[in-house]
Protein backbone atom coordinates (compact mmCIF):
# COMPACT_ATOMS: atom_id res chain seq x y z
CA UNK A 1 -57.40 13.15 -25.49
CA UNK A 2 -57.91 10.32 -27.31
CA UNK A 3 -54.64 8.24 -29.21
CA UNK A 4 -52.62 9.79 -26.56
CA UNK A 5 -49.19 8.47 -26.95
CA UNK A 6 -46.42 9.25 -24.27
CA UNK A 7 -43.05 9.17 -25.55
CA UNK A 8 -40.06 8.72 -23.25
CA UNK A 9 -38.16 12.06 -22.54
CA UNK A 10 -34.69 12.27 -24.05
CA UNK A 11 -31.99 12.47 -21.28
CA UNK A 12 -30.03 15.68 -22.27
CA UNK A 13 -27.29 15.08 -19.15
CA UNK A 14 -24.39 13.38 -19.14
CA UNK A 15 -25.38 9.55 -18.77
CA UNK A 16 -23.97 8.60 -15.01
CA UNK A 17 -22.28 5.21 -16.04
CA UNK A 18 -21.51 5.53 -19.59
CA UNK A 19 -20.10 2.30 -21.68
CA UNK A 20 -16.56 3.71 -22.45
CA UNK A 21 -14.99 -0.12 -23.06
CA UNK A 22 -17.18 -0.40 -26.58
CA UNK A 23 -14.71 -2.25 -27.99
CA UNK A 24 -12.81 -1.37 -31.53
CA UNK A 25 -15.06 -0.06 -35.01
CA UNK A 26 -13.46 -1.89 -37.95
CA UNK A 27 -12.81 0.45 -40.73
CA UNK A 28 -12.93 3.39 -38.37
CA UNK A 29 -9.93 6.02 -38.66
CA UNK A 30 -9.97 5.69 -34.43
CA UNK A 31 -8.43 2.02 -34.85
CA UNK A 32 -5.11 3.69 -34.76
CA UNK A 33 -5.22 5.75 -31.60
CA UNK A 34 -3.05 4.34 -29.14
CA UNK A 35 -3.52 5.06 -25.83
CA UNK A 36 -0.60 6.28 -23.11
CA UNK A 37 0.42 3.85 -20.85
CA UNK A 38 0.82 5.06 -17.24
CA UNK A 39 4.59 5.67 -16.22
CA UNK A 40 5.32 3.17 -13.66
CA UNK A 41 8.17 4.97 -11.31
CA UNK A 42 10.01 2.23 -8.81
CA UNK A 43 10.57 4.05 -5.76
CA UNK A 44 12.61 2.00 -3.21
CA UNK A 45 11.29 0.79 -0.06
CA UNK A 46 11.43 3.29 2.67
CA UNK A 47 11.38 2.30 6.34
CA UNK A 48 10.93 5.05 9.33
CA UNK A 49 11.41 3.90 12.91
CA UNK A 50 11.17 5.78 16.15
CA UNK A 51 10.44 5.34 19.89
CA UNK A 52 8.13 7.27 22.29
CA UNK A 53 9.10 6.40 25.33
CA UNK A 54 5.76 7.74 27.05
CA UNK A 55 3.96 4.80 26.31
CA UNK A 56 7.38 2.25 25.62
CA UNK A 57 6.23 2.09 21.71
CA UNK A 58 8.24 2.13 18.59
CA UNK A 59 6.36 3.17 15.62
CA UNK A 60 7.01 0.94 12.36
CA UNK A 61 6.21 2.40 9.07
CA UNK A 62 7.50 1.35 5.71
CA UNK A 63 6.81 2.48 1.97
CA UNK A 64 6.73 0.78 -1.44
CA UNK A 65 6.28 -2.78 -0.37
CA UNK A 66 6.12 -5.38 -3.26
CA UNK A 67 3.73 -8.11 -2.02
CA UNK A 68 0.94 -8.40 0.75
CA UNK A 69 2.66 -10.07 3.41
CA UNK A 70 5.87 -10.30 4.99
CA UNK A 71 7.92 -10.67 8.06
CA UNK A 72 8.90 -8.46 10.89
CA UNK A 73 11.93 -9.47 13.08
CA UNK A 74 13.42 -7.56 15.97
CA UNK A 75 16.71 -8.38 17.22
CA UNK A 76 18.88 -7.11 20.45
CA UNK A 77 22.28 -5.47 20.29
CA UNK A 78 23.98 -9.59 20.94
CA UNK A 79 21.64 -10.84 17.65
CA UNK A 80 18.97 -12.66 19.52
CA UNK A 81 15.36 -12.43 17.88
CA UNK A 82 13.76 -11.23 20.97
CA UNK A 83 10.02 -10.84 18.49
CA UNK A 84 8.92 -12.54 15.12
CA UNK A 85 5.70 -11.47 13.38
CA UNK A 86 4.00 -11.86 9.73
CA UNK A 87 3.10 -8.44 8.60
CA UNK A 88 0.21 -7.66 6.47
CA UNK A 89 0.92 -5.26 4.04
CA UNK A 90 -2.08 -2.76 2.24
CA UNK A 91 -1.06 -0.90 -0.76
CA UNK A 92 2.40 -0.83 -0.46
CA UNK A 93 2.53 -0.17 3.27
CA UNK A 94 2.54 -0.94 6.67
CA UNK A 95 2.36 0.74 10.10
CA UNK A 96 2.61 -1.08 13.53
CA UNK A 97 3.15 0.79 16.94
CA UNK A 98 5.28 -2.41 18.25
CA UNK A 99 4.73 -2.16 22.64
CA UNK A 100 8.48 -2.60 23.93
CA UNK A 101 6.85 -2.76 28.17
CA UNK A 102 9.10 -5.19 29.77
CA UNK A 103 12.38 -5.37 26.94
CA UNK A 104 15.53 -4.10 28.54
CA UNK A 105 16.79 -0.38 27.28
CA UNK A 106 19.30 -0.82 24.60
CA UNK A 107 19.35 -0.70 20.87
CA UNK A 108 17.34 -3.02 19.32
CA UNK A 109 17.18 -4.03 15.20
CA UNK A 110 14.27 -4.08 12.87
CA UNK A 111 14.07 -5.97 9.51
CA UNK A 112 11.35 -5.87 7.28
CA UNK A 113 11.35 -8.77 4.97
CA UNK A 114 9.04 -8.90 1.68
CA UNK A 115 9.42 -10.97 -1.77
CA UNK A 116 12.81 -11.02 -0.96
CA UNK A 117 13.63 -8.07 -0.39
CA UNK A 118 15.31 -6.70 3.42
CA UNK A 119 14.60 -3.23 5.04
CA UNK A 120 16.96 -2.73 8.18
CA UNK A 121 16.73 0.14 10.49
CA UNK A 122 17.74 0.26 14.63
CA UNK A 123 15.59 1.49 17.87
CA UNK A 124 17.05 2.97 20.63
CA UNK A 125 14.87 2.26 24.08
CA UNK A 126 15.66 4.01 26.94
């Protein structure tokens, strides 16, 4: 054929990264749509401690951190910091399987401290 002239196809699906941030249309009636903002709930911090004694570990898990790091302390019953440790927390949370080998059997206290904020909870080792 001769003057042959190919013209591009037109996509008929949805485009796969689509521009939705275009910015505002002056004079358009959607200038006034407001959009929702997302309902920010404060949940407190939650901290969940126990002890398996098969392999002398307490597992360390807390919720709804503020901040990325913080600090771990473990005391003994007579309030001697017997372990100090800066804890890296990831979305709100962290988890650490603390290895108790060689601390005596007794109660032992946990404190979670981030932007200020204390979590306390207790271990029991036996």
């Amino acid at each position: 054929m001769q003057n042959e002239i190919l013209l591009p196809r037109a996509n008929v699906s949805v485009p796969h990264f689509p521009n939705y941030n275009l910015g505002i249309l002056q004079g358009s009636s959607c200038d006034t749509i407001v959009g929702i903002n997302p309902i920010h709930i404060n949940k407190p911090p939650n901290l969940n401690l126990f002890y398996r004694p098969q392999g002398q570990t307490a597992s360390i898990t807390a919720s709804n951190l503020i901040g990325t790091k913080g600090t771990m302390e473990i005391y003994d019953v007579q309030g001697k910091m017997v372990h100090r440790e800066v804890m890296k927390i990831v979305n709100g949370y962290y988890t650490r399987d603390f290895n108790m080998t060689g601390m005596a059997d007794g109660m032992y206290f946990v404190n979670l401290i981030s932007s200020g904020k204390r979590l306390s909870g207790k271990i029991i080792k036996y």
